[in-house]
Protein backbone atom coordinates (compact mmCIF):
# COMPACT_ATOMS: atom_id res chain seq x y z
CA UNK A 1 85.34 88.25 93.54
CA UNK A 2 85.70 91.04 96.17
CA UNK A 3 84.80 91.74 99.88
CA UNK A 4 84.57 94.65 101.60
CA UNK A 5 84.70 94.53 105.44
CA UNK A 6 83.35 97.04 107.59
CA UNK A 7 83.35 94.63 111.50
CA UNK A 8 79.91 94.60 111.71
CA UNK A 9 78.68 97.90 112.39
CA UNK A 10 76.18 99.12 109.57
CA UNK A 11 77.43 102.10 109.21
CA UNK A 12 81.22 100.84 108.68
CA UNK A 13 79.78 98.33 106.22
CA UNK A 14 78.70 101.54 104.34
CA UNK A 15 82.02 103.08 104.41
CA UNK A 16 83.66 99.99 103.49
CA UNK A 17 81.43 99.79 100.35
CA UNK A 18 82.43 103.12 99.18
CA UNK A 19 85.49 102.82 99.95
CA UNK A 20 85.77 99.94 97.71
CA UNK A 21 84.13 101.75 94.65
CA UNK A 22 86.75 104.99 95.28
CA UNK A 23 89.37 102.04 94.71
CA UNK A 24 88.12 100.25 92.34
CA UNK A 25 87.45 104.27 90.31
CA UNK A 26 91.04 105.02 90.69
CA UNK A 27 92.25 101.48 88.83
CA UNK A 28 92.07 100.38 85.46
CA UNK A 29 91.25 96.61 86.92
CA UNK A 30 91.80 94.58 89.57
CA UNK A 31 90.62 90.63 89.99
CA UNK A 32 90.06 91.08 94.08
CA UNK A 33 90.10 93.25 96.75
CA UNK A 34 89.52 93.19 100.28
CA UNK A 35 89.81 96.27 102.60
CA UNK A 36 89.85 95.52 106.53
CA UNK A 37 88.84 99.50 108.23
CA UNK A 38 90.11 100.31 111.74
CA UNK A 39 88.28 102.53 113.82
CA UNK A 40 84.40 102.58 115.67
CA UNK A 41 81.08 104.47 114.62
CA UNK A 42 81.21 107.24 117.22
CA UNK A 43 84.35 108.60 115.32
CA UNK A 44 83.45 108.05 111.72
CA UNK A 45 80.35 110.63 112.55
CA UNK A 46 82.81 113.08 113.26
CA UNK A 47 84.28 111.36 109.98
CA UNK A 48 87.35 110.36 111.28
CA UNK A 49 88.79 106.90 110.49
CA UNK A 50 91.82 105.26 112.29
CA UNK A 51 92.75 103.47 109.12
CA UNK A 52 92.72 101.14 106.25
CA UNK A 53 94.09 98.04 105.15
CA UNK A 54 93.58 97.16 101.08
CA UNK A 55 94.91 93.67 99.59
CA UNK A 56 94.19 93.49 96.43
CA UNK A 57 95.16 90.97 93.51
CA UNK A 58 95.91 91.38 89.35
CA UNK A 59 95.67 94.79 89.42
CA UNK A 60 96.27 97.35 86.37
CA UNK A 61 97.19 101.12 87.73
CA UNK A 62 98.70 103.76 85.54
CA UNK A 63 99.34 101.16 82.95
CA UNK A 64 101.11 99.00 85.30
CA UNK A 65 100.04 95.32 85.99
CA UNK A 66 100.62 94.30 89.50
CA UNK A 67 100.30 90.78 90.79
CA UNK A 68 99.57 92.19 94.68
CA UNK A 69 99.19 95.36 96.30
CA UNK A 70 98.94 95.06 100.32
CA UNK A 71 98.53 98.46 102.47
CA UNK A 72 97.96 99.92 105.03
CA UNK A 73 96.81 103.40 105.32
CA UNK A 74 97.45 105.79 108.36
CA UNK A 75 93.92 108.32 109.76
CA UNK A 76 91.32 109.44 107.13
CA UNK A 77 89.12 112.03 106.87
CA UNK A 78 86.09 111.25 104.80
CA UNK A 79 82.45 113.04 104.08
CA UNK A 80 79.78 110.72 104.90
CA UNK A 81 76.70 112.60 102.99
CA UNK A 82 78.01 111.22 100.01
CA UNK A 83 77.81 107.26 101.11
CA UNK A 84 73.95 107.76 101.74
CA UNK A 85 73.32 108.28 98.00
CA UNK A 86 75.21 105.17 97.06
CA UNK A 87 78.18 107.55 95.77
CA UNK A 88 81.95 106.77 96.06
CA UNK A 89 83.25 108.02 99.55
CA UNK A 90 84.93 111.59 99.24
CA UNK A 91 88.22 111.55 101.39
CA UNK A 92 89.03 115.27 102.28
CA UNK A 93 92.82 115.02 103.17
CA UNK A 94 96.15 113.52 101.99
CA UNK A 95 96.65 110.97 103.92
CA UNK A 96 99.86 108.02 104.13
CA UNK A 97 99.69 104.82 102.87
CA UNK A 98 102.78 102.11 103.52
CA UNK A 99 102.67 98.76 102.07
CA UNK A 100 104.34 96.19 99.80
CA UNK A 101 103.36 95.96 95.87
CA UNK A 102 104.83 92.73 93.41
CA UNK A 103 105.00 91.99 89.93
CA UNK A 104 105.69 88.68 88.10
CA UNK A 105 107.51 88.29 84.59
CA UNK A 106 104.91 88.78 83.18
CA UNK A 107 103.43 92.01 84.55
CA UNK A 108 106.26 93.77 83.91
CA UNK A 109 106.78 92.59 80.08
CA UNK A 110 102.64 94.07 79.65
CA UNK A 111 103.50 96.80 81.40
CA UNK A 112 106.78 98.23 79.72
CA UNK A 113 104.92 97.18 76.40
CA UNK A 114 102.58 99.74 77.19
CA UNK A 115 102.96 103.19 75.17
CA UNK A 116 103.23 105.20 78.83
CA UNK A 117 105.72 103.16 79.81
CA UNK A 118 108.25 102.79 76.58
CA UNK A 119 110.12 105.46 77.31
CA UNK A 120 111.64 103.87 80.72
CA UNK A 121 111.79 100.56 78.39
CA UNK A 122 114.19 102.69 76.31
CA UNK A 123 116.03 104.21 79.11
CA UNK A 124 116.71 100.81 80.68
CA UNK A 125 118.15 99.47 77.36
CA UNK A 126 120.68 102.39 77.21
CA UNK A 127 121.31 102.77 80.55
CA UNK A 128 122.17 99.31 81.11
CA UNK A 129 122.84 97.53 78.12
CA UNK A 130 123.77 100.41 75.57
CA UNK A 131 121.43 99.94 73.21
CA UNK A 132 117.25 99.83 72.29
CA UNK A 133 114.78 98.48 72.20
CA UNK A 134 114.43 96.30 75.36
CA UNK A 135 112.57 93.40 74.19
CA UNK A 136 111.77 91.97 77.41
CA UNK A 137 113.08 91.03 80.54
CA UNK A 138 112.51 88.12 83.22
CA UNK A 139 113.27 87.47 87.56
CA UNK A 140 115.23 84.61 88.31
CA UNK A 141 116.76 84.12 91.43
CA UNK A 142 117.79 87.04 92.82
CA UNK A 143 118.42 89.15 90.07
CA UNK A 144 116.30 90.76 86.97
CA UNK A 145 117.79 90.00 83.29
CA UNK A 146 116.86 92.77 80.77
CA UNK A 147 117.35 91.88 77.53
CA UNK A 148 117.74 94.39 74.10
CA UNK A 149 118.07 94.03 70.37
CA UNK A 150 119.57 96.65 67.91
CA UNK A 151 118.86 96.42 64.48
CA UNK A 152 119.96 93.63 62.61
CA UNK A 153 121.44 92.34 66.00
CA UNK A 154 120.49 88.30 67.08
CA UNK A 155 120.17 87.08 69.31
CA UNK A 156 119.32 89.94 71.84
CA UNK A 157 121.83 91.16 74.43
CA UNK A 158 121.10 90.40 78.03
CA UNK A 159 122.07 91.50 80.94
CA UNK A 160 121.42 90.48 84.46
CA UNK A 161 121.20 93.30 87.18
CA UNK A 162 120.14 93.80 90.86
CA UNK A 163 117.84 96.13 92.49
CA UNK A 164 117.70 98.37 95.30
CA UNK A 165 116.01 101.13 97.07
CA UNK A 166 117.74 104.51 96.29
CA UNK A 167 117.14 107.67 96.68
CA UNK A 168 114.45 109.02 94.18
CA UNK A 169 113.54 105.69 93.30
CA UNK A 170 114.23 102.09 92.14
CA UNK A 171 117.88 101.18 90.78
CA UNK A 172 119.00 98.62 88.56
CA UNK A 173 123.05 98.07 89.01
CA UNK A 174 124.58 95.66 85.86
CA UNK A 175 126.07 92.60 87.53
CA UNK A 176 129.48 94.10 87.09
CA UNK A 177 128.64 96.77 88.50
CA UNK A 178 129.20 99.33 85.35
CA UNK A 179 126.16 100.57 84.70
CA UNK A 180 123.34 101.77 86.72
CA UNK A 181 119.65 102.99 86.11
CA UNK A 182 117.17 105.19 88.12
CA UNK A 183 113.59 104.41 87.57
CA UNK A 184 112.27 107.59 89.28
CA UNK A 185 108.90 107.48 91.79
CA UNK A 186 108.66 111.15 92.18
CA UNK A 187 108.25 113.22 95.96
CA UNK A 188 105.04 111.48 96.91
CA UNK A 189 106.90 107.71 96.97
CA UNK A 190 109.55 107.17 99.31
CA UNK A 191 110.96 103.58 98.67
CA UNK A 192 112.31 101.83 100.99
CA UNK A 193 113.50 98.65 100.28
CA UNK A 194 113.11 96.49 96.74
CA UNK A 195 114.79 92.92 96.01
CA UNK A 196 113.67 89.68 93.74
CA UNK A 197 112.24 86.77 95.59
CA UNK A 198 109.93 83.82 95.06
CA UNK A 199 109.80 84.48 91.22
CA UNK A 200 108.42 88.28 91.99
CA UNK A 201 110.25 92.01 91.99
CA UNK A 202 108.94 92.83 95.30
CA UNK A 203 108.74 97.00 96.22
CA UNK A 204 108.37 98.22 99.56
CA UNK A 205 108.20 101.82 100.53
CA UNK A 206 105.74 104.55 101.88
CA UNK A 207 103.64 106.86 99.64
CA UNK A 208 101.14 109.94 100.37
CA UNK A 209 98.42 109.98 98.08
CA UNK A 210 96.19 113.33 97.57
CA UNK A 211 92.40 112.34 96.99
């Protein structure tokens, strides 16, 4: 199920409809979404928008499975001719987005199983625990436990870690406090603050995205 909501002027209703199929193009999947746009008519014919709000649940981007991805998005430009023809909405800027993103056990075992993503698997399981390949991990508490078998090794190794926003990225710090990973987001992410709560590894930050 999804919903797009536009207030109840036609012609944001429009906008909100293509702006749901441009999301929905740039995902591999996601179970719902519902976008919330802020602005008025008069301005979105000069194709100006004052913003956009997108929640969306069980979502797969980049080979990542997210549980939730909530943002906000600061002004937009957009081209309107497209929207008449039933076409995706054509954004013209960059423009900021800011929100909050989670992922369960689960989503985070699928996603580090993925091909794209086994190289971080592997740096994790040096980084942190010496050895490959991480064979899976899980949140409890406040804390994420990786866990790693070598060859002929049983049972697997684990260790717990905590996380935190640093600069370039997400880091993992061992327990101890001996070893230490960067999982790097790259200049167009700025994270800003990342813990485990409720069962979920919960990332907050800013990001600009380039249409």
């Amino acid at each position: 199920m999804s919903d797009a909501a536009g207030a109840g002027d036609p012609l944001l209703r429009l906008l909100a409809a293509g702006l749901q199929l441009w999301l929905r193009q740039q995902c591999e999947h996601l179970d719902s979404l519902e976008l919330q746009l802020q602005g008025s008519a008069a301005a979105l014919v000069r194709g100006r928008l004052a913003g956009v709000r997108a929640r969306a649940r069980g979502v797969r981007y980049q080979h990542l499975k997210l549980d939730l991805v909530d943002l906000s998005s600061g002004a937009l430009r957009v081209q309107m001719g497209s929207l008449w023809r039933g076409q995706p909405v054509k954004l013209q800027e960059p423009f900021t987005v800011r929100g909050v993103v989670s992922f369960t056990t689960a989503g985070l075992n699928h996603s580090l199983a993925q091909p794209h993503w086994r190289p971080l698997a592997d740096q994790l399981g040096e980084e942190l625990l010496g050895i490959t390949p991480l064979v899976g991990l899980r949140l409890e508490a406040n804390r994420l436990v990786l866990a790693a078998q070598g060859v002929g090794e049983s049972p697997p190794v684990e260790v717990p870690t905590t996380v935190e926003a640093g600069a370039g990225g997400l880091v993992l710090v061992s327990a101890d406090g001996s070893h230490r990973s960067l999982v790097a987001m790259g200049p167009s992410l700025r994270l800003e603050r990342a813990s485990v709560e409720a069962g979920l590894l919960v990332l907050e930050g800013e990001a600009t995205v380039t249409p």
